[in-house]
Structures are given as structure tokens and as C-alpha cells.
PDB file of N, CA and C in Angstrom:
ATOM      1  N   UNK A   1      -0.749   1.277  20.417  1.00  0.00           N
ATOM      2  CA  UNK A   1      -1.029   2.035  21.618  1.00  0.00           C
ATOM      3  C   UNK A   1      -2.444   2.600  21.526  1.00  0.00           C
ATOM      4  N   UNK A   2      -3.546   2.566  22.326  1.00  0.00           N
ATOM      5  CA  UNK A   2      -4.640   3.192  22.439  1.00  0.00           C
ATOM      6  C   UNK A   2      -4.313   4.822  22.998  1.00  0.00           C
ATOM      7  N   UNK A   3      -4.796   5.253  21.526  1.00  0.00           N
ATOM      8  CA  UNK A   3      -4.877   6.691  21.797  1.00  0.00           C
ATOM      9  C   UNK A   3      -5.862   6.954  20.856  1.00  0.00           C
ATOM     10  N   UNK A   4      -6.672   8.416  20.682  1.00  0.00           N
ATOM     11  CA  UNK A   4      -7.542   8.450  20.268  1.00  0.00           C
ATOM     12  C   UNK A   4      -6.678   9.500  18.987  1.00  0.00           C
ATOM     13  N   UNK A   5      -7.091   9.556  17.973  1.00  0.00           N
ATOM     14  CA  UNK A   5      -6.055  10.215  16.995  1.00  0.00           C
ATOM     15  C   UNK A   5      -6.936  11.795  16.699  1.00  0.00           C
ATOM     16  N   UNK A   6      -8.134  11.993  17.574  1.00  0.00           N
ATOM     17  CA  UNK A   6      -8.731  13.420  17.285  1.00  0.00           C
ATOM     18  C   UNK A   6      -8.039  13.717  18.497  1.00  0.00           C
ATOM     19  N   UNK A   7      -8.723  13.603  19.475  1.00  0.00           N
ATOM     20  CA  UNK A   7      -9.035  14.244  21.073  1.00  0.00           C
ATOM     21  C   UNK A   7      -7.326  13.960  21.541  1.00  0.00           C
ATOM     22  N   UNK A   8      -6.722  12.891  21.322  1.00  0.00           N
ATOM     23  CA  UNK A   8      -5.498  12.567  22.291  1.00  0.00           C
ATOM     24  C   UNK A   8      -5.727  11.667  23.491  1.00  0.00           C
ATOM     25  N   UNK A   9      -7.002  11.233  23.298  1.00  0.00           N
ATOM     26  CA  UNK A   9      -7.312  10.354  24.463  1.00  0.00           C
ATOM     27  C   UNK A   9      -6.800   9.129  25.222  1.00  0.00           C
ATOM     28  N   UNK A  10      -5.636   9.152  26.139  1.00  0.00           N
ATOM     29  CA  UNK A  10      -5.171   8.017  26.032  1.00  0.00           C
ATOM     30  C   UNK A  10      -5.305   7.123  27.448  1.00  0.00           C
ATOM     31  N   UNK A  11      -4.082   6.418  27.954  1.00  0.00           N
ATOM     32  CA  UNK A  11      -4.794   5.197  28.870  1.00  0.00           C
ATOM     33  C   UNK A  11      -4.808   6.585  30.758  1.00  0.00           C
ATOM     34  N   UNK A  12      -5.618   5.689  30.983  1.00  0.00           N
ATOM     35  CA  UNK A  12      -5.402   6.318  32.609  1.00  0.00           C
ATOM     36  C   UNK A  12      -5.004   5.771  33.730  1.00  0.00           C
ATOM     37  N   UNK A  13      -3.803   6.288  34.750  1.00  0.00           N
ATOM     38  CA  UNK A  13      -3.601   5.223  35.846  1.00  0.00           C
ATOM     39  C   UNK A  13      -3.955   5.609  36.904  1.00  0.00           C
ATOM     40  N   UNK A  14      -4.272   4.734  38.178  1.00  0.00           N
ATOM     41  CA  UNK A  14      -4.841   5.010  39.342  1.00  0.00           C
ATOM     42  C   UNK A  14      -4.664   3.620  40.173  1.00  0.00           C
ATOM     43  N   UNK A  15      -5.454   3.698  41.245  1.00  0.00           N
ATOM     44  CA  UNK A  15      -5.101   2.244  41.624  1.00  0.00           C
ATOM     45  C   UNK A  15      -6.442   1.681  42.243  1.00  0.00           C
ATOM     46  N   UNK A  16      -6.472   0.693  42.028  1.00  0.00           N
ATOM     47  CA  UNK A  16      -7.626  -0.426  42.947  1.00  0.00           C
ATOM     48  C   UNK A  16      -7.461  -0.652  43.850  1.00  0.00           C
ATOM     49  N   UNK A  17      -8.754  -0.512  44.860  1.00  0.00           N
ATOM     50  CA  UNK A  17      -8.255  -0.839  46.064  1.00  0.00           C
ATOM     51  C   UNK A  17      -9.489  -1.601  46.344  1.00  0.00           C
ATOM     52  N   UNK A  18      -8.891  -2.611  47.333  1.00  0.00           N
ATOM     53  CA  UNK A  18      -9.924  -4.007  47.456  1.00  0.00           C
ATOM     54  C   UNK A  18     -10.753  -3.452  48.586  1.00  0.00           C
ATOM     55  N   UNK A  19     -11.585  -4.357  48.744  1.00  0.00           N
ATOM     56  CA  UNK A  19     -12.503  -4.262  50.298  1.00  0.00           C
ATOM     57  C   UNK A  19     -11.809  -4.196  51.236  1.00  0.00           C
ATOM     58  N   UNK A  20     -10.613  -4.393  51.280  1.00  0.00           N
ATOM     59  CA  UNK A  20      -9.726  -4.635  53.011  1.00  0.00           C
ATOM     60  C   UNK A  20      -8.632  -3.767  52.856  1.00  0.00           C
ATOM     61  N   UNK A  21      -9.041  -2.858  51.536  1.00  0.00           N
ATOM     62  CA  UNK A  21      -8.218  -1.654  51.569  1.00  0.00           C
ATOM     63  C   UNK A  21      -6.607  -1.477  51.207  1.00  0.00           C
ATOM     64  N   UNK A  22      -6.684  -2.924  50.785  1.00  0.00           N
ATOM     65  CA  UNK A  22      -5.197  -2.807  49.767  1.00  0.00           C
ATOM     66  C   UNK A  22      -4.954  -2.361  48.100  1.00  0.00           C
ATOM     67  N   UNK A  23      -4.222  -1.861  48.224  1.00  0.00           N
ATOM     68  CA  UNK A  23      -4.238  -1.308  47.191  1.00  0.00           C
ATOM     69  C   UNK A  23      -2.860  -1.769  45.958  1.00  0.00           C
ATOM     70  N   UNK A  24      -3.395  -1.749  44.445  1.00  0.00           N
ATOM     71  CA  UNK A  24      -2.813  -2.175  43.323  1.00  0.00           C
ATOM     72  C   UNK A  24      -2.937  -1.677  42.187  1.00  0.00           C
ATOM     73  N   UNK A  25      -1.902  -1.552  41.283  1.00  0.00           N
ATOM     74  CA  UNK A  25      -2.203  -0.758  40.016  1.00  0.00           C
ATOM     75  C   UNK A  25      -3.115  -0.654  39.217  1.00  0.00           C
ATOM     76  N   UNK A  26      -3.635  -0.058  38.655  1.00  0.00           N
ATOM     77  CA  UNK A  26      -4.655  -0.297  37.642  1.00  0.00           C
ATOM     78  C   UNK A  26      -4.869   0.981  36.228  1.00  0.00           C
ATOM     79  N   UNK A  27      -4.859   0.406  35.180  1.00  0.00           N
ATOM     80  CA  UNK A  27      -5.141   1.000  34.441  1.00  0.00           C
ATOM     81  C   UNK A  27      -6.624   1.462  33.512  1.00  0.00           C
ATOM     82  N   UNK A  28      -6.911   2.219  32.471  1.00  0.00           N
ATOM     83  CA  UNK A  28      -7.973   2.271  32.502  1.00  0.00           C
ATOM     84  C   UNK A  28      -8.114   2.855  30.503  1.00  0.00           C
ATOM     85  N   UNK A  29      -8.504   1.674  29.869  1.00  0.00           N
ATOM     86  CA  UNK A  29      -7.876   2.104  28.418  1.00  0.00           C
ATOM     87  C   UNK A  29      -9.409   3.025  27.614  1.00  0.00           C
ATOM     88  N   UNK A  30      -8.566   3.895  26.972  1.00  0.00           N
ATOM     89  CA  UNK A  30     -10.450   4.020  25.621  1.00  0.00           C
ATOM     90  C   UNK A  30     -10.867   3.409  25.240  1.00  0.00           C
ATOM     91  N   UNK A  31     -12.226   3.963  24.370  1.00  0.00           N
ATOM     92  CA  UNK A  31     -12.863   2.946  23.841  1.00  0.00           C
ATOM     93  C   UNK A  31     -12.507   3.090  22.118  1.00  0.00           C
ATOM     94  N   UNK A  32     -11.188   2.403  21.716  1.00  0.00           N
ATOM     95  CA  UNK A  32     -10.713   2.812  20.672  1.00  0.00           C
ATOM     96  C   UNK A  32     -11.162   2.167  19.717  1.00  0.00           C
ATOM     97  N   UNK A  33     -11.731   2.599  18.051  1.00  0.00           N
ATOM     98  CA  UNK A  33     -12.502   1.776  17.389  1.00  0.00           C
ATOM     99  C   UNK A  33     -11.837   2.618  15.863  1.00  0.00           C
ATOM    100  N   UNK A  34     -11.194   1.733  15.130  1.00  0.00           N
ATOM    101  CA  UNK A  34     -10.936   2.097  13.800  1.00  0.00           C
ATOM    102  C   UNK A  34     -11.863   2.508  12.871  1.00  0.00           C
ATOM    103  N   UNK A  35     -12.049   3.608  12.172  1.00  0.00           N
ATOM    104  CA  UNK A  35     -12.744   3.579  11.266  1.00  0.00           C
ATOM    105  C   UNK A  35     -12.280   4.632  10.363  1.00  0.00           C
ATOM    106  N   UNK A  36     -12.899   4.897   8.958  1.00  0.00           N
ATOM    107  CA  UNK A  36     -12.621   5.353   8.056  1.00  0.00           C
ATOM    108  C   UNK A  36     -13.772   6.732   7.755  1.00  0.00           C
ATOM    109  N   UNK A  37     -12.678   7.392   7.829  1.00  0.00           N
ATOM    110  CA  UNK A  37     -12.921   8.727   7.160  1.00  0.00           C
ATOM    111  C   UNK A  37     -12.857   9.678   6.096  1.00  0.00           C
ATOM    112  N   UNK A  38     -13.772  10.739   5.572  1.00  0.00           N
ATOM    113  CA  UNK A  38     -13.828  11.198   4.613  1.00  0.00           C
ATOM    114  C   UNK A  38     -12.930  12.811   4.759  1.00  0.00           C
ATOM    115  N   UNK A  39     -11.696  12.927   4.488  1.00  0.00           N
ATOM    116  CA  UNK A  39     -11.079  14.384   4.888  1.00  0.00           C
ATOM    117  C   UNK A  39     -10.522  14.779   3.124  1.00  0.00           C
ATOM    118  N   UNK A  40     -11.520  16.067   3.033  1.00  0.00           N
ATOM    119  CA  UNK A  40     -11.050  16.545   2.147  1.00  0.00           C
ATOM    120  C   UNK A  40     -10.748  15.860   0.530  1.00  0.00           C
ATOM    121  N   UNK A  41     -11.904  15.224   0.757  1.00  0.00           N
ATOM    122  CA  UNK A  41     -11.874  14.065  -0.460  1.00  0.00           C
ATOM    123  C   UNK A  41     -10.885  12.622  -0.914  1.00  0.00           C
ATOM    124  N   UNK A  42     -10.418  12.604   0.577  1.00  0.00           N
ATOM    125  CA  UNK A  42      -9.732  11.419   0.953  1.00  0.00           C
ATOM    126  C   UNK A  42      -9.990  10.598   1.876  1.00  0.00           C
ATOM    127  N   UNK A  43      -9.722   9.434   1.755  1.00  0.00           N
ATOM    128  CA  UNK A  43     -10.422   8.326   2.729  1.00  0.00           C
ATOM    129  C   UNK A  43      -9.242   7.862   3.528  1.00  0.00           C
ATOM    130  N   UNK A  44      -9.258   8.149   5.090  1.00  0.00           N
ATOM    131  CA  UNK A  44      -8.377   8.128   6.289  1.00  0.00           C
ATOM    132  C   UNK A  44      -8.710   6.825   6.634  1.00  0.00           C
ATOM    133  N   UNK A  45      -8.098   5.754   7.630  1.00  0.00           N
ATOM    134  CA  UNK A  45      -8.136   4.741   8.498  1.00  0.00           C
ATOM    135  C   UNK A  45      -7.789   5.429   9.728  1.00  0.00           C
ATOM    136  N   UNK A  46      -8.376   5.839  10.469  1.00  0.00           N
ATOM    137  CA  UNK A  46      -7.812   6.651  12.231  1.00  0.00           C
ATOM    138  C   UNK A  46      -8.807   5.732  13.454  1.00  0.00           C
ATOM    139  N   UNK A  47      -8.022   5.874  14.112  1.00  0.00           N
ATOM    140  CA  UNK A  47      -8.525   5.099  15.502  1.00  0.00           C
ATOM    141  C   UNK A  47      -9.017   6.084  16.101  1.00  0.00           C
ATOM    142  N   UNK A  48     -10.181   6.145  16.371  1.00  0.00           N
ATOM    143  CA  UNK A  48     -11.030   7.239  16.777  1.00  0.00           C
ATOM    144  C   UNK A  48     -11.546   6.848  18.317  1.00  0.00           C
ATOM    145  N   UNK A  49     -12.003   7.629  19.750  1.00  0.00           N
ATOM    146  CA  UNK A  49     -12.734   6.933  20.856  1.00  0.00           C
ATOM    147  C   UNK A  49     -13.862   7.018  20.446  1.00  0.00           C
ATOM    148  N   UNK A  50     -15.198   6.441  21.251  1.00  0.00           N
ATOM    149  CA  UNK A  50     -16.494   6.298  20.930  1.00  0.00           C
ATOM    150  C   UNK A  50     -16.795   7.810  21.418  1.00  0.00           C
ATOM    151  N   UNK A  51     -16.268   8.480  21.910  1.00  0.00           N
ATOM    152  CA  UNK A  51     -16.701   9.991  22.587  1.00  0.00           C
ATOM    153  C   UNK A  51     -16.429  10.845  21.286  1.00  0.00           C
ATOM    154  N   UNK A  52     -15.549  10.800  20.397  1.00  0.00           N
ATOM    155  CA  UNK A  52     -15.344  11.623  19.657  1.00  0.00           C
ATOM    156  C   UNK A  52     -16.326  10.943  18.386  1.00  0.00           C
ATOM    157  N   UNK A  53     -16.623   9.755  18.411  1.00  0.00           N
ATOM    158  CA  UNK A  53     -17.596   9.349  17.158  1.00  0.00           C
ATOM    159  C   UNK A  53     -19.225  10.047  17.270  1.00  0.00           C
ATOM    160  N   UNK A  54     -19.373   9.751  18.812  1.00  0.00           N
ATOM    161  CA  UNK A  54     -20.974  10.386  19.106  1.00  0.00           C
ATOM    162  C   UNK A  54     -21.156  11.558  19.260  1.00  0.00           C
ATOM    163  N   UNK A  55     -19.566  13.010  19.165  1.00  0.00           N
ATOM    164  CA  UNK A  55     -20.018  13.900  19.189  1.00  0.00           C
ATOM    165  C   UNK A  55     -20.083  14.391  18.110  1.00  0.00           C
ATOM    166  N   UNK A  56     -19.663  13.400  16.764  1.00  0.00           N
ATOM    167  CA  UNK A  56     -19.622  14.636  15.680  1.00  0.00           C
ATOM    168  C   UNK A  56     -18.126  14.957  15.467  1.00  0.00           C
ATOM    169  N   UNK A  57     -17.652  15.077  15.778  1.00  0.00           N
ATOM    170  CA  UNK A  57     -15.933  15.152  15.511  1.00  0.00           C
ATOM    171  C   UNK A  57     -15.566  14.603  14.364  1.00  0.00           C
ATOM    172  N   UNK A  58     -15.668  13.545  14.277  1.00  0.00           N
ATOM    173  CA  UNK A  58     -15.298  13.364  12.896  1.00  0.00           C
ATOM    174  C   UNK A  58     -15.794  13.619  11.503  1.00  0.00           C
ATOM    175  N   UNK A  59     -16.708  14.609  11.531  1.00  0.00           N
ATOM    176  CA  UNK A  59     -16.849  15.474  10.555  1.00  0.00           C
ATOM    177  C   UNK A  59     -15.992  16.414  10.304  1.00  0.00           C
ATOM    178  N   UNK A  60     -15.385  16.970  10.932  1.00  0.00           N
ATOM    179  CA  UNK A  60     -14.346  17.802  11.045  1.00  0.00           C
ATOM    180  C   UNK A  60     -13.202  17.198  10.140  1.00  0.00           C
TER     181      UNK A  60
END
């Protein structure tokens, strides 16, 4: 499941609607990217979004 494992960031729904104004589901996922972290002198694997990588968060 795309979720972000700091923030909680997960998918979004809404709907598309065409040029002639019909409308259809649509979803809208993060930008979820595995990587490895240093917590407390241990090395994590967490699926992190790109929003929480560029702010610094995962220093925390």
C-alpha cells in the first residue's frame, strides 16, 4: 500500500472529468521511495514520500 511511513501520506480520490464534462474515478498515489535510515544507531528500510525526504524529516 502507498503510504508514507513519517507523514501518513496516503492515496487521494476525486474524479476526472473530461472536456464534455463527464465524469470518472480517479485516484492520485505518493511519491513513495524506499530508503534506509539511520535511527538511533540502527539501520531502518521505510518507505518514505519525496516531501518528507526534501524536508529533512528523516533526520528525525
Amino acid at each position: 500500500m502507498a503510504k508514507c511511513e513519517i507523514c501518513g501520506k496516503r492515496r487521494l480520490f476525486g474524479n476526472q472529468i473530461s472536456h464534455s464534462h463527464r465524469v470518472s474515478n480517479k485516484s492520485w498515489k505518493p511519491n513513495i521511495k524506499k530508503i534506509r535510515l539511520t535511527i538511533n544507531g540502527e539501520t531502518k528500510r521505510m518507505a518514505v514520500c519525496t516531501s518528507c525526504i526534501r524536508s529533512n524529516k528523516k533526520s528525525v
